[in-house]
N, C-alpha and C. Protein backbone atom coordinates (compact mmCIF):
# COMPACT_ATOMS: atom_id res chain seq x y z
N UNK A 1 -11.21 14.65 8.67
CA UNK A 1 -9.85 14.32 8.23
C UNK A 1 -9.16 15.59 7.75
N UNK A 2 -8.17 15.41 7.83
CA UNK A 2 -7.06 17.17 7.99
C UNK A 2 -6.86 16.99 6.23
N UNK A 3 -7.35 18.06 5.54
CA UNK A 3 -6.81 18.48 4.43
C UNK A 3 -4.96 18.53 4.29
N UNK A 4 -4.48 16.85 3.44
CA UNK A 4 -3.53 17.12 2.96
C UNK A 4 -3.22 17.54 1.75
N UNK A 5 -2.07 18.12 1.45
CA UNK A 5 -1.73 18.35 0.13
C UNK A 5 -0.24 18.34 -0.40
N UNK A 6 0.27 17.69 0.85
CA UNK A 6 1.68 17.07 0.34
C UNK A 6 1.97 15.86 1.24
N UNK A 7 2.48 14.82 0.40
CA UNK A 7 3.52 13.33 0.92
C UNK A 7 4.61 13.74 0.74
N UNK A 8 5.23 13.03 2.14
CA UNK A 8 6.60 12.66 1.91
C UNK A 8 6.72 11.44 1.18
N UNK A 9 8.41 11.58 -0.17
CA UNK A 9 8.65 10.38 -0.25
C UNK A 9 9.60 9.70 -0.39
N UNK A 10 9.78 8.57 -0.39
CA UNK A 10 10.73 8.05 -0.78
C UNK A 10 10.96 7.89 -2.24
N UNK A 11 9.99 7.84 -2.75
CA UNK A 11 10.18 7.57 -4.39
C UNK A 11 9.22 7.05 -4.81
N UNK A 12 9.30 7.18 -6.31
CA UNK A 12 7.89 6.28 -7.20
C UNK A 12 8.57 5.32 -8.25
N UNK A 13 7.86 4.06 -8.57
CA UNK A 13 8.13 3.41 -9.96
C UNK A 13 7.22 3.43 -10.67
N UNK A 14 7.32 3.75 -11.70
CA UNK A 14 6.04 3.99 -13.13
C UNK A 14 5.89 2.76 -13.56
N UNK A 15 6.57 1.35 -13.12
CA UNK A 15 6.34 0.42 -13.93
C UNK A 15 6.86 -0.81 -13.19
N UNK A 16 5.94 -1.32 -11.83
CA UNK A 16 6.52 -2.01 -11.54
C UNK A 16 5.43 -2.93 -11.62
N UNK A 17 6.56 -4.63 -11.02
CA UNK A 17 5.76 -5.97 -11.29
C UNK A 17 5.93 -6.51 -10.44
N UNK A 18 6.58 -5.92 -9.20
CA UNK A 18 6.65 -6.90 -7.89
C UNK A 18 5.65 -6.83 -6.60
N UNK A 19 5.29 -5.43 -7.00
CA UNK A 19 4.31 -4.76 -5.63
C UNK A 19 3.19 -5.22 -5.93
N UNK A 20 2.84 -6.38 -6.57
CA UNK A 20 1.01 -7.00 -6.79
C UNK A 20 1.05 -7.37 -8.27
N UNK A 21 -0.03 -7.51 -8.60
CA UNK A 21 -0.22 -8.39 -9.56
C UNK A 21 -0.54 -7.27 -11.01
N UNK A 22 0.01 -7.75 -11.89
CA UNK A 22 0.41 -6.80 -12.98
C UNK A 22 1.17 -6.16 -13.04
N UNK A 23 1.01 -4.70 -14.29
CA UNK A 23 2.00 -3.70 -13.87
C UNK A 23 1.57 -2.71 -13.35
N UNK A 24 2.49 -2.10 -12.07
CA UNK A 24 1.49 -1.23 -11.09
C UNK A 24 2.61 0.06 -11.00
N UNK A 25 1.74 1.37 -10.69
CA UNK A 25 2.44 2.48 -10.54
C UNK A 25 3.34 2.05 -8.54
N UNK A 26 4.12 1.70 -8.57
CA UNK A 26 4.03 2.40 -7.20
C UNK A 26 4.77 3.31 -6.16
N UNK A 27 4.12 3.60 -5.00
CA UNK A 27 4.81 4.73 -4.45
C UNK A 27 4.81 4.15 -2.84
N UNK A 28 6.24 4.85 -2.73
CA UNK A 28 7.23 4.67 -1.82
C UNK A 28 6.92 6.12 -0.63
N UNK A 29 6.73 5.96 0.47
CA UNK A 29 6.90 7.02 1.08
C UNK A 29 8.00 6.93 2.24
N UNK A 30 8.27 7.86 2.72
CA UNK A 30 9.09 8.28 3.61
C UNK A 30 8.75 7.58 5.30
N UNK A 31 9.64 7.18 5.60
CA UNK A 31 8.98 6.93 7.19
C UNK A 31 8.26 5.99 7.93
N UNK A 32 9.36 5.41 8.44
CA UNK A 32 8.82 4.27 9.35
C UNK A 32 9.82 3.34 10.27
N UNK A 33 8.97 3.44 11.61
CA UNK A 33 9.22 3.13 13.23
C UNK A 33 9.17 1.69 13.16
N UNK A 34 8.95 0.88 12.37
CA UNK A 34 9.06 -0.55 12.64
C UNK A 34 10.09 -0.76 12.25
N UNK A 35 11.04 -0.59 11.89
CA UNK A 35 12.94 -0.84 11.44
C UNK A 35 12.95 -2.52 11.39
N UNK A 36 12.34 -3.59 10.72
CA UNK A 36 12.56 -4.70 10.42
C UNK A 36 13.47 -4.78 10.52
N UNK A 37 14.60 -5.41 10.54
CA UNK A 37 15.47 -5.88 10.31
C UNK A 37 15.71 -6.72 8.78
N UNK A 38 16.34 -6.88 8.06
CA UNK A 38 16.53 -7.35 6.88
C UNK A 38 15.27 -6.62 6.09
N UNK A 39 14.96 -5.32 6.48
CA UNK A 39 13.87 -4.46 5.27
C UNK A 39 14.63 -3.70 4.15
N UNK A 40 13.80 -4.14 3.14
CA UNK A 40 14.48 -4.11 1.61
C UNK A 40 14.61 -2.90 1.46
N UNK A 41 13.94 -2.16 1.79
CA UNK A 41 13.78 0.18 2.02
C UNK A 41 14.47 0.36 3.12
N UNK A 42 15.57 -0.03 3.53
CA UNK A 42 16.00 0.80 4.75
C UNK A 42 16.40 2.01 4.68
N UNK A 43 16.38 2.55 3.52
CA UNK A 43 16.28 4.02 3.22
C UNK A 43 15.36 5.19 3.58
N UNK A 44 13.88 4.17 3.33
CA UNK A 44 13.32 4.45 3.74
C UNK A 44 12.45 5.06 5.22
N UNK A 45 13.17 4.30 5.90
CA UNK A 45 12.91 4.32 7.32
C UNK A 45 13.02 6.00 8.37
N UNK A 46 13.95 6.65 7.87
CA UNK A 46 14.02 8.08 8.93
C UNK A 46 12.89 8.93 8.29
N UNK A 47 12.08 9.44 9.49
CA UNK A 47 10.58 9.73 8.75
C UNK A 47 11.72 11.37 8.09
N UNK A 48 12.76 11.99 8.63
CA UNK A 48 13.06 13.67 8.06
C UNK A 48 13.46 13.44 6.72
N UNK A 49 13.82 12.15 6.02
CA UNK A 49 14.11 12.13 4.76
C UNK A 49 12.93 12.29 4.13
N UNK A 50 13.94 11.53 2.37
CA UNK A 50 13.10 12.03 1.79
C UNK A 50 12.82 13.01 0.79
N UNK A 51 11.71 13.08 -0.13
CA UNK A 51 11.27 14.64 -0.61
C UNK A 51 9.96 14.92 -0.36
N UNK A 52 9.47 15.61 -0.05
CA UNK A 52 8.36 16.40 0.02
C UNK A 52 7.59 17.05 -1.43
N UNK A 53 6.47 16.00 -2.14
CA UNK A 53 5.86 16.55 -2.92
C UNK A 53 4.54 16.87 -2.70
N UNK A 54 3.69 17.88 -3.76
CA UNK A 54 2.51 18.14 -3.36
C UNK A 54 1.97 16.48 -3.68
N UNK A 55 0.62 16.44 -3.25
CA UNK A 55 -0.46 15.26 -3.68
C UNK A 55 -0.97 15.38 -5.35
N UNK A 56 -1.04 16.30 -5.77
CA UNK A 56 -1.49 16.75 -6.96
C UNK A 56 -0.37 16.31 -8.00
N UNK A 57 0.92 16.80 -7.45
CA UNK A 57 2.26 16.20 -8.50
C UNK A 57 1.90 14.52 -8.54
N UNK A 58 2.19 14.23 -7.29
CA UNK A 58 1.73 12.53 -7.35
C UNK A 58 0.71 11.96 -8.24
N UNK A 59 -0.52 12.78 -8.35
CA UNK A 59 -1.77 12.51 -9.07
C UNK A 59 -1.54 12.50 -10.33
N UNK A 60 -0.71 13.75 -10.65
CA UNK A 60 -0.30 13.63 -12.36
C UNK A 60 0.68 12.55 -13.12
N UNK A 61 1.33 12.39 -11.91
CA UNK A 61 2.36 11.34 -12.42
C UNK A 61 1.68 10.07 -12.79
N UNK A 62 0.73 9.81 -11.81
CA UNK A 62 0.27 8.16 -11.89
C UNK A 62 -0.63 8.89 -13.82
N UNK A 63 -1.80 9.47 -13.59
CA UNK A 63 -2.53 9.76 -14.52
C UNK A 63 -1.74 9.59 -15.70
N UNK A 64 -0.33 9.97 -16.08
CA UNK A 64 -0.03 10.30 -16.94
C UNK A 64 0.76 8.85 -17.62
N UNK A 65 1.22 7.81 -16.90
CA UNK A 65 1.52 6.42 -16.92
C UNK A 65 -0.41 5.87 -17.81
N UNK A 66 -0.13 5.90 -19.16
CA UNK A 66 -1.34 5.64 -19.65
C UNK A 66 -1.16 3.46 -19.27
N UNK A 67 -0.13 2.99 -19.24
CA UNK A 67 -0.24 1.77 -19.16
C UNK A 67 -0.91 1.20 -18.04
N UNK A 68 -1.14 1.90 -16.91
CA UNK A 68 -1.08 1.15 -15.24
C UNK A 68 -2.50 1.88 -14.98
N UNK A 69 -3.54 0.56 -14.30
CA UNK A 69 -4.26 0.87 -13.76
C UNK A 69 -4.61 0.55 -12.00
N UNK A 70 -3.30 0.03 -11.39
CA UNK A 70 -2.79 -0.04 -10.14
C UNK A 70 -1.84 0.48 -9.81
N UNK A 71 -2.71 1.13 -8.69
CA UNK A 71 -1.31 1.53 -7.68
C UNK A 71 -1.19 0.62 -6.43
N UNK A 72 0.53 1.00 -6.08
CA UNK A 72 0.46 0.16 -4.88
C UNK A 72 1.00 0.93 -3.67
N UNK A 73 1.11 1.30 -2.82
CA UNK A 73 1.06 2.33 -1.57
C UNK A 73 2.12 1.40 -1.01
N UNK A 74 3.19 1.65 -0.29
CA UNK A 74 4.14 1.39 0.55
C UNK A 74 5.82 1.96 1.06
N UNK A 75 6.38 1.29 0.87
CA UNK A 75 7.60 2.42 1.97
C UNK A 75 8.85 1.97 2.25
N UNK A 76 9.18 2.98 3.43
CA UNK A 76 8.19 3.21 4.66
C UNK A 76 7.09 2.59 5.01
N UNK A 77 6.41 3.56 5.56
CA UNK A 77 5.18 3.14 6.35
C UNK A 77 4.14 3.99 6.12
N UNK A 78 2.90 3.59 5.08
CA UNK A 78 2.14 4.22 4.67
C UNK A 78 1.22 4.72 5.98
N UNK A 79 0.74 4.15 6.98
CA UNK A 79 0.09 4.23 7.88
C UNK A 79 0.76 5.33 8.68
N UNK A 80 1.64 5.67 8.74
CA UNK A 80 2.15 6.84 9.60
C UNK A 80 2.40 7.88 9.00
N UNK A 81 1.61 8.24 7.49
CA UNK A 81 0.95 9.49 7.02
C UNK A 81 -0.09 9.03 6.53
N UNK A 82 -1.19 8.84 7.30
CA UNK A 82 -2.61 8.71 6.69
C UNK A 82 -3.24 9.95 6.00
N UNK A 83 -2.65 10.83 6.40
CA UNK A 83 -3.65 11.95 5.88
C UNK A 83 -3.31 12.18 4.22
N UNK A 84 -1.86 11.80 4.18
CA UNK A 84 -1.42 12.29 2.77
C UNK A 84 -1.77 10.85 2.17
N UNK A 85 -1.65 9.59 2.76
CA UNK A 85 -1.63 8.47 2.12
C UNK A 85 -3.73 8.61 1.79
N UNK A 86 -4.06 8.70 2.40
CA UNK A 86 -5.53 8.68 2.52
C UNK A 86 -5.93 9.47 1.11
N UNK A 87 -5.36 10.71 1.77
CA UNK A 87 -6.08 11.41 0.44
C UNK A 87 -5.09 11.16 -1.35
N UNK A 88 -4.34 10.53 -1.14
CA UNK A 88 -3.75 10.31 -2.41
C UNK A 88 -4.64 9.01 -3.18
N UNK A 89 -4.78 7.70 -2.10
CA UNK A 89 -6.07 7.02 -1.86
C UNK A 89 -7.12 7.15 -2.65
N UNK A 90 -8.19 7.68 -1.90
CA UNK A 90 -8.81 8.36 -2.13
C UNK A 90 -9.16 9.22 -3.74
N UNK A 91 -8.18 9.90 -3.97
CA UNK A 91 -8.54 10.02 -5.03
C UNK A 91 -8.16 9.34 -5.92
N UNK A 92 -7.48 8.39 -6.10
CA UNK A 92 -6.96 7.06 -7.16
C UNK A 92 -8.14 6.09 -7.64
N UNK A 93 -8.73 5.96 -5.99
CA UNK A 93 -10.18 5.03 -5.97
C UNK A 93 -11.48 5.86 -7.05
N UNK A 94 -11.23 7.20 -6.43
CA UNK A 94 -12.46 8.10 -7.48
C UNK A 94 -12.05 7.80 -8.85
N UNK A 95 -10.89 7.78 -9.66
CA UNK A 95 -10.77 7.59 -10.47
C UNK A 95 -10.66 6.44 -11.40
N UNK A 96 -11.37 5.00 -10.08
CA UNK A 96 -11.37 3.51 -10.83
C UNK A 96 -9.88 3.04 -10.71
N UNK A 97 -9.07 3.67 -10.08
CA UNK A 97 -7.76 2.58 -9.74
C UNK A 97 -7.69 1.58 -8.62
N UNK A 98 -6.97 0.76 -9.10
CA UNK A 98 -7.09 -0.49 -7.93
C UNK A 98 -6.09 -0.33 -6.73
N UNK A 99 -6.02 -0.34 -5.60
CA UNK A 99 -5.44 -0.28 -4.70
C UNK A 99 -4.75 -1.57 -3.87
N UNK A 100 -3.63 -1.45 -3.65
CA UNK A 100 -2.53 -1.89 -2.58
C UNK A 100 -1.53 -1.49 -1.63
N UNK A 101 -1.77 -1.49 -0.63
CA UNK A 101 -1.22 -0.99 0.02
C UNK A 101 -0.10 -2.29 1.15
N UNK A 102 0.92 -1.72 1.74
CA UNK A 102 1.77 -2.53 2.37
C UNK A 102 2.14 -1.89 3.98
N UNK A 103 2.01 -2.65 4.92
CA UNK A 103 1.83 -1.96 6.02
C UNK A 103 2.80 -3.25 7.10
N UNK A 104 3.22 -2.48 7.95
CA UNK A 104 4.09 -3.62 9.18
C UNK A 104 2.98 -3.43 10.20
N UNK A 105 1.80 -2.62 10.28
CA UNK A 105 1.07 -3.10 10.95
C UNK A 105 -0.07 -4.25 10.57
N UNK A 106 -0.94 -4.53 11.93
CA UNK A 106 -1.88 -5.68 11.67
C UNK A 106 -3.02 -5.09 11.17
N UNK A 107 -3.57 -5.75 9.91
CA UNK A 107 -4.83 -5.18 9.96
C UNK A 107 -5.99 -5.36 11.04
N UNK A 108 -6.16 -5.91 11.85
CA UNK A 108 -6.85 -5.47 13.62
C UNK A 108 -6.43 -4.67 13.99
N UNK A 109 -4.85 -4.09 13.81
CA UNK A 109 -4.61 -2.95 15.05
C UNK A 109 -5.13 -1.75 14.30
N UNK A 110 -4.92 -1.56 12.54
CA UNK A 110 -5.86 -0.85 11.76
C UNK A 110 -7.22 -0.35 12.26
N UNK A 111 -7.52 -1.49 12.20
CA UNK A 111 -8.88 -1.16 12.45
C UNK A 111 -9.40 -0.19 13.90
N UNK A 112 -8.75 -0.46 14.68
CA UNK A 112 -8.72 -0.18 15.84
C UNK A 112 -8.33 1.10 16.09
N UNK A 113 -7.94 1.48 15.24
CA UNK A 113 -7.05 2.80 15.22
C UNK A 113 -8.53 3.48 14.10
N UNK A 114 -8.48 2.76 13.16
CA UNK A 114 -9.70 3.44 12.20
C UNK A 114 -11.01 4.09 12.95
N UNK A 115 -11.01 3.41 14.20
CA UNK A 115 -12.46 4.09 15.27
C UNK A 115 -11.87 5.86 16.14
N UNK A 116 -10.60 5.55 16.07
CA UNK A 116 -9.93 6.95 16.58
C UNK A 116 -9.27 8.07 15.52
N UNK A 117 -9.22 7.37 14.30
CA UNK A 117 -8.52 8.59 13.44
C UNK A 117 -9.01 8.51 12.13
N UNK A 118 -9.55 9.13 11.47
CA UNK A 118 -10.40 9.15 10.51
C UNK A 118 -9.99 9.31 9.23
N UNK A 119 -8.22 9.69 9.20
CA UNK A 119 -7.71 9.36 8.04
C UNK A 119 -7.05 7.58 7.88
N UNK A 120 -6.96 6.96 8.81
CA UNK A 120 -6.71 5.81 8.73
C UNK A 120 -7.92 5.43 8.13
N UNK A 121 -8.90 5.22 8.86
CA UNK A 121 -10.04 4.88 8.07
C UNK A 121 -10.67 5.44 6.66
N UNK A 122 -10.34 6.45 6.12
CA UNK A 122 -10.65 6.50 4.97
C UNK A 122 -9.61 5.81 4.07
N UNK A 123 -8.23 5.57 4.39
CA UNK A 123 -7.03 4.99 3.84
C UNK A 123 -7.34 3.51 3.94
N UNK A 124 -7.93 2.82 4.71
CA UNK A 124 -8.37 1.46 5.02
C UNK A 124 -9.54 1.53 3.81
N UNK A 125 -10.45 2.01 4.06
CA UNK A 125 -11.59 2.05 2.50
C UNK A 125 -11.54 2.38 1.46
N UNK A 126 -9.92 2.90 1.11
CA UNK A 126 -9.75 3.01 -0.41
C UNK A 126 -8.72 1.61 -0.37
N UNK A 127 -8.71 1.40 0.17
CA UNK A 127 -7.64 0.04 -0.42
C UNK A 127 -8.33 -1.30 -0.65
N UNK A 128 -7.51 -2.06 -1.75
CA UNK A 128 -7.84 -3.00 -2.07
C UNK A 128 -7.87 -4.49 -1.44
N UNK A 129 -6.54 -4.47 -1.23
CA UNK A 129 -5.52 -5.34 -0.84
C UNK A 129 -4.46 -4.77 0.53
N UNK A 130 -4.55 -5.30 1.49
CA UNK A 130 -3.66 -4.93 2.27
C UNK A 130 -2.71 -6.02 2.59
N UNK A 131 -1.20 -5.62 2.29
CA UNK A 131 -0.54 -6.85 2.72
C UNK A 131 0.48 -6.11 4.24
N UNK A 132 -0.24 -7.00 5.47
CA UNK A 132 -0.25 -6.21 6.79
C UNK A 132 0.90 -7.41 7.55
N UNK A 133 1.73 -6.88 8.40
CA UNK A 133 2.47 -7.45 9.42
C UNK A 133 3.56 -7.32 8.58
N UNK A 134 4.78 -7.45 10.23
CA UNK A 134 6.13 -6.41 9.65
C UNK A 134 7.07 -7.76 9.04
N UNK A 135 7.78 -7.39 8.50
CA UNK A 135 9.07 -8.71 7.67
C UNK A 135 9.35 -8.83 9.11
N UNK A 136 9.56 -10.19 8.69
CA UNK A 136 9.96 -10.97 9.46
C UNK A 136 11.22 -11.85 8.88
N UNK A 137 12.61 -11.60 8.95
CA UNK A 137 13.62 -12.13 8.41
C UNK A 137 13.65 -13.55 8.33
N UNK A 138 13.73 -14.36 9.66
CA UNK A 138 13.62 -15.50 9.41
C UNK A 138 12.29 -16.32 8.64
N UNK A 139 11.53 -15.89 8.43
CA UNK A 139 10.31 -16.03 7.80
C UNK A 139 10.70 -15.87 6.20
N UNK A 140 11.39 -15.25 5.83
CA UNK A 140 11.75 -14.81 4.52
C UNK A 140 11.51 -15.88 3.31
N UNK A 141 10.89 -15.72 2.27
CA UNK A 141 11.15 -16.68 1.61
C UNK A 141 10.96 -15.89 -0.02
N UNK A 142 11.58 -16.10 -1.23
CA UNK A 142 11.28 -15.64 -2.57
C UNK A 142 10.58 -16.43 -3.05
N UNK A 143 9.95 -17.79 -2.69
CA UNK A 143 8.93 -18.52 -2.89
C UNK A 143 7.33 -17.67 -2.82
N UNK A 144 7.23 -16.87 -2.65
CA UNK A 144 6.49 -15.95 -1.76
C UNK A 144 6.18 -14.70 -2.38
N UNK A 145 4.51 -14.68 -3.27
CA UNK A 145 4.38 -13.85 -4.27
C UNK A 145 3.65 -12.94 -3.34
N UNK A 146 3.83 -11.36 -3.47
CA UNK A 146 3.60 -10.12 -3.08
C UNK A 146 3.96 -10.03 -1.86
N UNK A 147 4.85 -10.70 -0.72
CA UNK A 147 5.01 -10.72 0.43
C UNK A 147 6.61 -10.91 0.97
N UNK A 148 7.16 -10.49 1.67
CA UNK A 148 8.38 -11.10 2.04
C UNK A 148 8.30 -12.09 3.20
N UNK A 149 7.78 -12.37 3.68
CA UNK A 149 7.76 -13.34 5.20
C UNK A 149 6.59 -13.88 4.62
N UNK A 150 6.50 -15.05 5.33
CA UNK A 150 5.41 -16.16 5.62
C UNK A 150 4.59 -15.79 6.76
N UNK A 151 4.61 -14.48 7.48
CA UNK A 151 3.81 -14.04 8.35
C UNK A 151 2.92 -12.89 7.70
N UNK A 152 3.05 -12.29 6.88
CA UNK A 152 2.44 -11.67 5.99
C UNK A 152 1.09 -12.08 5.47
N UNK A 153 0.03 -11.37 5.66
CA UNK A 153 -1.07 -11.63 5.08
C UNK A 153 -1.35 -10.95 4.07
N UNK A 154 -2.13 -10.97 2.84
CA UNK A 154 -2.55 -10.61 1.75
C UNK A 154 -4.05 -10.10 1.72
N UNK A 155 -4.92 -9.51 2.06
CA UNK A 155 -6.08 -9.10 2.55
C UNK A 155 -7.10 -8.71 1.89
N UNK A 156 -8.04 -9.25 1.42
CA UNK A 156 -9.21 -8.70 0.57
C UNK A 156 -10.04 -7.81 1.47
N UNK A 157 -9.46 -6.12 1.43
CA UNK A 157 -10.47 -5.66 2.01
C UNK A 157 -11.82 -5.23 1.89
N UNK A 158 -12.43 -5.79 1.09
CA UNK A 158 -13.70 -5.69 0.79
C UNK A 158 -14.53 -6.68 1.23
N UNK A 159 -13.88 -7.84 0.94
CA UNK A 159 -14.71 -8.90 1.57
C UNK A 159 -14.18 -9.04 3.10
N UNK A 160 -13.79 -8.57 3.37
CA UNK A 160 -12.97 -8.92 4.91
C UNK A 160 -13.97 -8.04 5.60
N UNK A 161 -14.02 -6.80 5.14
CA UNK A 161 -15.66 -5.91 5.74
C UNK A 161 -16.59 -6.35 5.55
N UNK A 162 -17.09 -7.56 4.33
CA UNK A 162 -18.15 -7.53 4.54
C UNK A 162 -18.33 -8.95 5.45
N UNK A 163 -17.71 -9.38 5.68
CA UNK A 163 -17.79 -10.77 6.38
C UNK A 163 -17.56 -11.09 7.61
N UNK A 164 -17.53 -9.87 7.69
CA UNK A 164 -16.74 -9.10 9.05
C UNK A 164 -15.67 -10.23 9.48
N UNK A 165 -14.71 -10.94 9.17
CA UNK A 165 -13.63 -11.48 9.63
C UNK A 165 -12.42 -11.52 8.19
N UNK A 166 -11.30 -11.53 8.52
CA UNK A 166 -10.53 -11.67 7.57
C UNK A 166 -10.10 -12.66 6.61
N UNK A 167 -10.66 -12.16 5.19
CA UNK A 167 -10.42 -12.93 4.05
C UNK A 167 -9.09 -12.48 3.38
N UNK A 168 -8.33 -13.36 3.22
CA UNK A 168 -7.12 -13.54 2.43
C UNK A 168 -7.06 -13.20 1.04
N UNK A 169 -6.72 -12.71 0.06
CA UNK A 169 -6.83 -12.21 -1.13
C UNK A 169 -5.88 -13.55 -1.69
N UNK A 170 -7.01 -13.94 -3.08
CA UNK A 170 -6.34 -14.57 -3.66
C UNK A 170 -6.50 -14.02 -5.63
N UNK A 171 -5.75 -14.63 -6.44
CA UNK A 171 -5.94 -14.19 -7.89
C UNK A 171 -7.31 -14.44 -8.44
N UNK A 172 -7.71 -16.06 -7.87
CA UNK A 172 -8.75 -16.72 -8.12
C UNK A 172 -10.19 -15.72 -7.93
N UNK A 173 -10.21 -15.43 -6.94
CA UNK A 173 -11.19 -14.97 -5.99
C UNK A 173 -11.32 -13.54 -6.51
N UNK A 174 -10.02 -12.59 -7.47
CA UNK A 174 -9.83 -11.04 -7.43
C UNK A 174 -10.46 -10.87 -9.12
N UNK A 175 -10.45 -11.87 -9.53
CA UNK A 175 -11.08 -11.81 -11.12
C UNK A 175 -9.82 -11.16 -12.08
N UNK A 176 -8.40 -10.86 -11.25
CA UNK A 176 -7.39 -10.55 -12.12
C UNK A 176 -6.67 -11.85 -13.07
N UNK A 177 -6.35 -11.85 -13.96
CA UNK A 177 -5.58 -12.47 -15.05
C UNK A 177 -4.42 -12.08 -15.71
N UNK A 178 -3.52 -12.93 -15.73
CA UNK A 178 -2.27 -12.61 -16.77
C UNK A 178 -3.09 -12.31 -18.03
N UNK A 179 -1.91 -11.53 -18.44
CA UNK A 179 -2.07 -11.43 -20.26
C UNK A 179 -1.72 -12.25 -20.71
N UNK A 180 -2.53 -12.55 -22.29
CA UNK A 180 -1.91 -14.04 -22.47
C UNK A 180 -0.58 -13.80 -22.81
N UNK A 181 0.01 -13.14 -22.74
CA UNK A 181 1.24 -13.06 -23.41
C UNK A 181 2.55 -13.64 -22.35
N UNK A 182 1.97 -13.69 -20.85
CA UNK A 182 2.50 -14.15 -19.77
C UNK A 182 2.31 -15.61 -19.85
């Protein structure tokens, strides 16, 4: 896998509650070829935007958010910088953070791609949760926790490897809990 040391991005939130469950650091990157239609980042979408930070700035930022012990990876299109998404990944996981990531691809075509490029696949094994397939407008619903479409899957990738078929991520099943204060 190609030594990165800078993402493009679109941006970060130090404190969000919509990208998964709790409060999660997350980050926005630059870039992506699936142009949904009704996608909430259409800002996101021209891969030349953007800013260009090192991986290390990224690292300090999350580290330094003493409240959040999730991050959540999305966009753009995390998958069309694996190398920077991987290794940002990667080292979040070394450090006991929980991972999410958001992708308009399928997790099969992932995988499939994970046998040919080796930063996909290390980006596929630091994640937690993959919520895979592109918005789908008419599908849309705000009924609809961590997902925008009803075509959207939610993905336990841990058990989905080990079961070798795809398990759905649920709260029940993830051992996460509200605070009681929720």
């Amino acid at each position: 896998m190609e030594d990165a040391r800078t993402i493009r991005l679109y941006g970060t939130v130090a404190d969000s509650i919509v990208d998964g469950p709790g409060l999660r650091f997350a980050v926005f990157v630059q870039g992506c070829t699936h142009r949904c239609p009704g996608c909430h980042n259409p800002e996101s979408q021209p891969a030349e935007g953007g800013t260009v930070a090192p991986i290390a700035d990224v690292l300090a930022e999350v580290r330094a958010n003493g409240l959040i012990r999730d991050v959540t990876l999305s966009g753009g299109e995390p998958f069309e910088q694996p190398e920077a998404c991987a290794a940002l990944a990667c080292a979040l996981k070394a450090e006991g953070y929980g991972l999410w990531a958001y992708t308009g691809y399928l997790y099969e075509d992932l995988e499939r791609r994970a046998l040919e490029e080796p930063a996909v696949a290390a980006l596929l094994g630091a994640i937690d949760v993959l919520v895979d397939g592109p918005f789908v407008e008419a599908q849309k619903s705000y009924a609809l926790k961590w997902r925008g479409s009803a075509n959207q899957r939610l993905i336990d990738i841990g058990r989905t490897r080990s079961q070798g078929q795809v398990v759905l991520w649920s709260n029940e099943q993830s051992g996460w809990e509200k605070p009681p204060s929720w």
